[in-house]
C-alpha atoms as a PDB file:
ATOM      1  CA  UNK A   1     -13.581  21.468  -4.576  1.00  0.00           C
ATOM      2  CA  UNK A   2     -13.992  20.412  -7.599  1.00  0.00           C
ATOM      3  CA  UNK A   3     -14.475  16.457  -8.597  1.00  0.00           C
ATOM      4  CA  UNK A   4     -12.098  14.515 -10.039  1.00  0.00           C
ATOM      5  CA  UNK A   5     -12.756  12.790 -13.055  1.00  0.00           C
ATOM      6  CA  UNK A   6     -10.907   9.299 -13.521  1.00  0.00           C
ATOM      7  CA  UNK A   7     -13.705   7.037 -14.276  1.00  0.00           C
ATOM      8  CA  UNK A   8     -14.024   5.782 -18.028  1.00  0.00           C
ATOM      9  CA  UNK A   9     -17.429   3.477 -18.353  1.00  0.00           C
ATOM     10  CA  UNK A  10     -15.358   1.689 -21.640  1.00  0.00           C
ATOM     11  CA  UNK A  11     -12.446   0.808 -19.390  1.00  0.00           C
ATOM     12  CA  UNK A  12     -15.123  -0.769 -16.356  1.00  0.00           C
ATOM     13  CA  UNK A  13     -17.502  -2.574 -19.010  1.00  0.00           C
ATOM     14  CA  UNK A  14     -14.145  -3.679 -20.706  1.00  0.00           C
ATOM     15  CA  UNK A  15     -12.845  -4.965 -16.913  1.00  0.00           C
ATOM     16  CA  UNK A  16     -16.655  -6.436 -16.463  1.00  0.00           C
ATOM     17  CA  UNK A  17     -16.295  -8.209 -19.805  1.00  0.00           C
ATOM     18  CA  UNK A  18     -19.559  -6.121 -20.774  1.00  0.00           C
ATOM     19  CA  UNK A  19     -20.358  -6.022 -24.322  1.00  0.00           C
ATOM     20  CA  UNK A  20     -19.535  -2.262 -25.525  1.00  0.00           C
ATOM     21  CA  UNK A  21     -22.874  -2.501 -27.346  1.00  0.00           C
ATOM     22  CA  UNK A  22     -24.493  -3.434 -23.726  1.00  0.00           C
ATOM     23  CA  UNK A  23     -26.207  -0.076 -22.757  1.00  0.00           C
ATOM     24  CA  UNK A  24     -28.737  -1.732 -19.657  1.00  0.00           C
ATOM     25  CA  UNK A  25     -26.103  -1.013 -16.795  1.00  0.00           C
ATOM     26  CA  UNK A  26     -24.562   1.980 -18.418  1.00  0.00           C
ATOM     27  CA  UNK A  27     -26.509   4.283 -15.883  1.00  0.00           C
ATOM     28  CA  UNK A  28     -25.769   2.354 -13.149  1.00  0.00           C
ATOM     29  CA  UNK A  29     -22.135   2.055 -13.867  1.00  0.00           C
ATOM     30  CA  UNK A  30     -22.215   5.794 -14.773  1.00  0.00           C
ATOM     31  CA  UNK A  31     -23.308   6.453 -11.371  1.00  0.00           C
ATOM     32  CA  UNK A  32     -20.494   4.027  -9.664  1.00  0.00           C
ATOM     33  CA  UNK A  33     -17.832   5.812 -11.375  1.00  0.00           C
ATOM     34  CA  UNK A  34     -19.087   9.208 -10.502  1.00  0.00           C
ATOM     35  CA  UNK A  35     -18.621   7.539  -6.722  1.00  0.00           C
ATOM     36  CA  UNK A  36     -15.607   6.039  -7.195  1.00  0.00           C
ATOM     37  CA  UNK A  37     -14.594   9.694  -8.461  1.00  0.00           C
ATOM     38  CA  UNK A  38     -15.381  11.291  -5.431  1.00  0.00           C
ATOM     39  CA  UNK A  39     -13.982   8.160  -3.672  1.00  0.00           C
ATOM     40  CA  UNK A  40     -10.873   8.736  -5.048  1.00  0.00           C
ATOM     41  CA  UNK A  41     -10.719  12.635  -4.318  1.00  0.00           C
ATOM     42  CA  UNK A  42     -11.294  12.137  -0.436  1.00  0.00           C
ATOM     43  CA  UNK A  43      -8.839   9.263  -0.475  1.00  0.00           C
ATOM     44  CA  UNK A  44      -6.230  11.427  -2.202  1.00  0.00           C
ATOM     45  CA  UNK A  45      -7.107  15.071  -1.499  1.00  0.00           C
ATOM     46  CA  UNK A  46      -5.059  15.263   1.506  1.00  0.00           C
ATOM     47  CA  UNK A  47      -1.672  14.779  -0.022  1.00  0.00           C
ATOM     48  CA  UNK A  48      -2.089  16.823  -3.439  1.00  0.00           C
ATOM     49  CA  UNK A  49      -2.171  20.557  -3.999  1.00  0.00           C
ATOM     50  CA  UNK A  50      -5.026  20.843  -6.087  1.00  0.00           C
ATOM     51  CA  UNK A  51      -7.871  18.597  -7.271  1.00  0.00           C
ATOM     52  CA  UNK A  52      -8.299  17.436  -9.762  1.00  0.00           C
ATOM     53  CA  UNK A  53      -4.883  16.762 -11.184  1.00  0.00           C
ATOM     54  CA  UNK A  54      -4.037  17.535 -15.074  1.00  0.00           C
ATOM     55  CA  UNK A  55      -4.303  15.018 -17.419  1.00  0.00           C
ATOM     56  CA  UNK A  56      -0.734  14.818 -18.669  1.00  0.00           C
ATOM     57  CA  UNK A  57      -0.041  13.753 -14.358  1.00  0.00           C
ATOM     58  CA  UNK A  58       1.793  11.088 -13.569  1.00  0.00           C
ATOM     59  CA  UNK A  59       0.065   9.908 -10.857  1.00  0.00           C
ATOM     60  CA  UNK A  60      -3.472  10.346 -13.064  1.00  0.00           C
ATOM     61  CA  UNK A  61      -2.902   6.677 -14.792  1.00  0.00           C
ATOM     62  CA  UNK A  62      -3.465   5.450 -10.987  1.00  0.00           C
ATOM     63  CA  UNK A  63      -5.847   7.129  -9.886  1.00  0.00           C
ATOM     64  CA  UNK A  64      -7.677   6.470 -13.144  1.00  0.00           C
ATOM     65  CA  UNK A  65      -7.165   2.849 -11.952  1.00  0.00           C
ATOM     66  CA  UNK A  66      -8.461   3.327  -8.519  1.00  0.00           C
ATOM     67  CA  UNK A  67     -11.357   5.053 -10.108  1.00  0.00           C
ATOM     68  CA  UNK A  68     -11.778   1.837 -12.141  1.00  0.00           C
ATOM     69  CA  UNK A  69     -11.379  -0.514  -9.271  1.00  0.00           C
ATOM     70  CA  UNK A  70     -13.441   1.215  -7.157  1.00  0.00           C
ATOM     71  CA  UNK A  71     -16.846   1.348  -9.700  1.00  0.00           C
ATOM     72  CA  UNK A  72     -16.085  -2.215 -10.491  1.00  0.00           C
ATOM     73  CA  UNK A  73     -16.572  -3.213  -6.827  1.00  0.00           C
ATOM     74  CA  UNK A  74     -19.391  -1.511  -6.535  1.00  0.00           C
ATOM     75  CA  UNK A  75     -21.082  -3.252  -9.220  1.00  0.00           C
ATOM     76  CA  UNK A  76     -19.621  -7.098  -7.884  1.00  0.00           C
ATOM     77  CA  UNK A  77     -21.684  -6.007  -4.822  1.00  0.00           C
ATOM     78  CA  UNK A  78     -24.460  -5.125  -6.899  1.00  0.00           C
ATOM     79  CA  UNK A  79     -24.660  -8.138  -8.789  1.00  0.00           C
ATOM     80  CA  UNK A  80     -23.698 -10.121  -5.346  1.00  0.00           C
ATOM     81  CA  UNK A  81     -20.367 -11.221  -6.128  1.00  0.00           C
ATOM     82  CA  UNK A  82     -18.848 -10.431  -2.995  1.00  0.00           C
ATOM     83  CA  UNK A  83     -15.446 -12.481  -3.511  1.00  0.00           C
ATOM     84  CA  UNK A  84     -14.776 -10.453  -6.656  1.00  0.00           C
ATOM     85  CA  UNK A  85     -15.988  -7.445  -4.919  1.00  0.00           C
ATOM     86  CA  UNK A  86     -13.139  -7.893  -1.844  1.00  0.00           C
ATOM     87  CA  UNK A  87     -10.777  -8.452  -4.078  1.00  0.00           C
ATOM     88  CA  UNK A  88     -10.997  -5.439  -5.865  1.00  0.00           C
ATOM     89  CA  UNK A  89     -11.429  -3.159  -2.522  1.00  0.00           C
ATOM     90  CA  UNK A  90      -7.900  -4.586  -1.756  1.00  0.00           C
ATOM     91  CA  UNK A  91      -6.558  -3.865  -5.000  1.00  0.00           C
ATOM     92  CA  UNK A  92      -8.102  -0.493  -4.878  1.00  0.00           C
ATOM     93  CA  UNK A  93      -6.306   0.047  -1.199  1.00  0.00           C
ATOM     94  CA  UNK A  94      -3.074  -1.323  -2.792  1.00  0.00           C
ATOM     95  CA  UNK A  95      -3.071   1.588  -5.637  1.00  0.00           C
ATOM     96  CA  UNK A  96      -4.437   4.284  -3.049  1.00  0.00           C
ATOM     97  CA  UNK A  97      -1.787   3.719  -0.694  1.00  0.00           C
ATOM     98  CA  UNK A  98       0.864   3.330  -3.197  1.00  0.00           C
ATOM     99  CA  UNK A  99      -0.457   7.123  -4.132  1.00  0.00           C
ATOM    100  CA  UNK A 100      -0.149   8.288  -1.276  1.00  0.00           C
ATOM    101  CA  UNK A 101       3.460   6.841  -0.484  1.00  0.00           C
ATOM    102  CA  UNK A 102       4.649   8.353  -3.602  1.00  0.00           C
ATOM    103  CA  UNK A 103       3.469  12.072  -2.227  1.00  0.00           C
ATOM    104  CA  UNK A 104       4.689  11.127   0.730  1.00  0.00           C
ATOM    105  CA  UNK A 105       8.364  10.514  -0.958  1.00  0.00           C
ATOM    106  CA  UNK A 106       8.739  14.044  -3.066  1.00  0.00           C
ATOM    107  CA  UNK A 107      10.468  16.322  -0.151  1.00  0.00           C
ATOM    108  CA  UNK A 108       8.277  19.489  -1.502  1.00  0.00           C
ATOM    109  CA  UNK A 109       5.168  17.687  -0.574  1.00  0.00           C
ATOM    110  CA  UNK A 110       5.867  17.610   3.108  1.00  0.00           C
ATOM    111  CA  UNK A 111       4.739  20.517   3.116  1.00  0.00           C
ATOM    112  CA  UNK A 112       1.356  20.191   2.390  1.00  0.00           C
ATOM    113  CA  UNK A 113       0.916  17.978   5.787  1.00  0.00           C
ATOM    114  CA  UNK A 114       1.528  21.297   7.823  1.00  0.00           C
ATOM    115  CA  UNK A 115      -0.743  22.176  10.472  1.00  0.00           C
ATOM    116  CA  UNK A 116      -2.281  25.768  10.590  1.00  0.00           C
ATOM    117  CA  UNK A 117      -1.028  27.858  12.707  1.00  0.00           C
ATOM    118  CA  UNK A 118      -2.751  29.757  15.323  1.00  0.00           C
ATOM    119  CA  UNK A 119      -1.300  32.954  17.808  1.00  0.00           C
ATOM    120  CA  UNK A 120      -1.099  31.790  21.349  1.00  0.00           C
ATOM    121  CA  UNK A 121      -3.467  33.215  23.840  1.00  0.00           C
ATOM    122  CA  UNK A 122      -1.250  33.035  26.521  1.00  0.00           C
ATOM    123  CA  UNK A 123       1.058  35.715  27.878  1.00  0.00           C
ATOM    124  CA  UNK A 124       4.908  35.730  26.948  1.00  0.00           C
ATOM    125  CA  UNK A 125       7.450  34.352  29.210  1.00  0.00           C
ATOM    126  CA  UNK A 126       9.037  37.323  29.884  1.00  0.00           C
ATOM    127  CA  UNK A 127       6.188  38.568  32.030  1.00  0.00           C
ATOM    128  CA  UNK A 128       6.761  35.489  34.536  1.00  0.00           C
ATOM    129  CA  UNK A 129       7.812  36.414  37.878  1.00  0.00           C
ATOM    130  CA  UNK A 130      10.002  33.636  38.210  1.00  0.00           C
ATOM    131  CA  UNK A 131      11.687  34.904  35.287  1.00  0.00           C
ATOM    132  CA  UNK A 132      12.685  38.232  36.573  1.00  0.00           C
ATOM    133  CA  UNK A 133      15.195  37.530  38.968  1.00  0.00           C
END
């Protein structure tokens, strides 16, 4: 499968209030959002049909937000701000779920829930004695 990509390090520094001309956490950041990425996929995977979803999507702007929330909360953790950092899980949560109602909703995506189907190993009724009376 191939990764989603929804993270945007302007859009985290700009939600971090980090100076755009602020390179020092850029690699750490980088490597939050490449998480949060992934994150995102295995939250999400389940309910779409392919990963990862085109651009022009409109369910893209939210995952890009998840994405977002995600890295962010990371780096509260990092930097020990755990009150900003559990906020931000539950937002993340929020958006992820509100995802995965909205696949939920669209009648052609029920379909994807389906489990495979396997041939039974057992015999046909027919061959019960009880049957052939």
């Amino acid at each position: 499968m191939v990764d989603g990509v929804y993270f945007v390090l302007a859009d985290a520094k700009l939600d971090l209030v980090i100076d755009t001309g602020d390179t020092a956490d850029d690699s750490l950041l980088t490597d939050y959002g490449d998480k949060a990425n992934r994150k995102v996929d295995n939250d999400v995977s389940r309910y779409l049909n392919s990963i990862p979803l085109s651009p022009t999507s409109a369910v893209t702007e939210d995952l890009r937000e998840a994405a977002l929330l995600w890295s962010t909360m990371l780096y509260q953790i990092h930097r020990h701000n755990y009150e900003s950092a559990d906020h931000k899980k539950s937002l993340y949560k929020e958006v992820i779920d509100g995802v995965k109602t909205r696949f939920r909703a669209i009648p052609s995506n029920r379909t994807n829930f389906s489990a495979a189907t396997k041939a039974y190993a057992t015999e046909p009724l027919a061959s019960d004695p009880l049957l052939d009376t």
